[in-house]
Protein backbone atom coordinates (compact mmCIF):
# COMPACT_ATOMS: atom_id res chain seq x y z
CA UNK A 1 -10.70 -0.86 -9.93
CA UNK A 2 -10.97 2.66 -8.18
CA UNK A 3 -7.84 4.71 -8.01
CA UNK A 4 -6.99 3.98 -4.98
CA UNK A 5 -6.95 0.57 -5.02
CA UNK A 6 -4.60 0.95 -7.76
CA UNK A 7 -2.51 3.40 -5.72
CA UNK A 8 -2.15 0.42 -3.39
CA UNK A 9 -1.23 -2.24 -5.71
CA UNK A 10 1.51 -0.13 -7.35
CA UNK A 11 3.13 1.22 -4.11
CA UNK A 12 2.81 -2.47 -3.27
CA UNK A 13 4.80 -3.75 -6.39
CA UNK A 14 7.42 -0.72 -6.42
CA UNK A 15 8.05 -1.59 -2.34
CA UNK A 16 8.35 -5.66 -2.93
CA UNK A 17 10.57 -4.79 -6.27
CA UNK A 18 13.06 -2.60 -4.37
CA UNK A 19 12.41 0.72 -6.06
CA UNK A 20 11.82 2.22 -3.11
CA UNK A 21 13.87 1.28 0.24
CA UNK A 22 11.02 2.33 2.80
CA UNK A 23 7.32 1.79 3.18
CA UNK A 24 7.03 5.20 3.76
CA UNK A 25 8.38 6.38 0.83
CA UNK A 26 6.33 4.59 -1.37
CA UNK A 27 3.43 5.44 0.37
CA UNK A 28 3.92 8.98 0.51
CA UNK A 29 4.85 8.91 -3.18
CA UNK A 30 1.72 6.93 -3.83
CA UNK A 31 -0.43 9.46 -1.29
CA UNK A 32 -1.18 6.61 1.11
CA UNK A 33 -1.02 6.68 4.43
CA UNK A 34 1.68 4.53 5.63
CA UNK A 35 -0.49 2.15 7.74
CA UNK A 36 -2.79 1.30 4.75
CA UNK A 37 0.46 -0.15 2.63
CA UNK A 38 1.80 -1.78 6.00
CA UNK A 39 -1.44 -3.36 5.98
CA UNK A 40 -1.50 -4.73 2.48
CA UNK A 41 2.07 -5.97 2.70
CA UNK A 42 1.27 -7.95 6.02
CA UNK A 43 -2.05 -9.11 4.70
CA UNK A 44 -4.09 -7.72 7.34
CA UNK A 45 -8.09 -7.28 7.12
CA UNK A 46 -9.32 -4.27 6.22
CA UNK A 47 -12.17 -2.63 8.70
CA UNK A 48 -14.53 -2.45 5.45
CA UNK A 49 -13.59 -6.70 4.52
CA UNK A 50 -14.23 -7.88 8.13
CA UNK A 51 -18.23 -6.60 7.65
């Protein structure tokens, strides 16, 4: 698992467990951009999954 893969599955967590009260704080603390942990949360496709 790459780093930032891992970046996304702990901002993930920390959002859905209520440490943090916004998406964009968890992404920002995380260094994601906030669309990319939207994205995961909603369970949208990824541009690189859909090829």
């Amino acid at each position: 698992m790459d780093a930032r893969e891992l970046a996304i599955q702990l901002a993930t967590r920390d959002y859905n467990a209520g440490t943090f009260t916004s998406q964009r704080a968890a992404a920002k603390v995380y260094g994601l951009p906030q669309s990319t942990l939207y994205n995961r949360l909603y369970s949208t496709i990824t541009s690189t999954a859909s090829y």
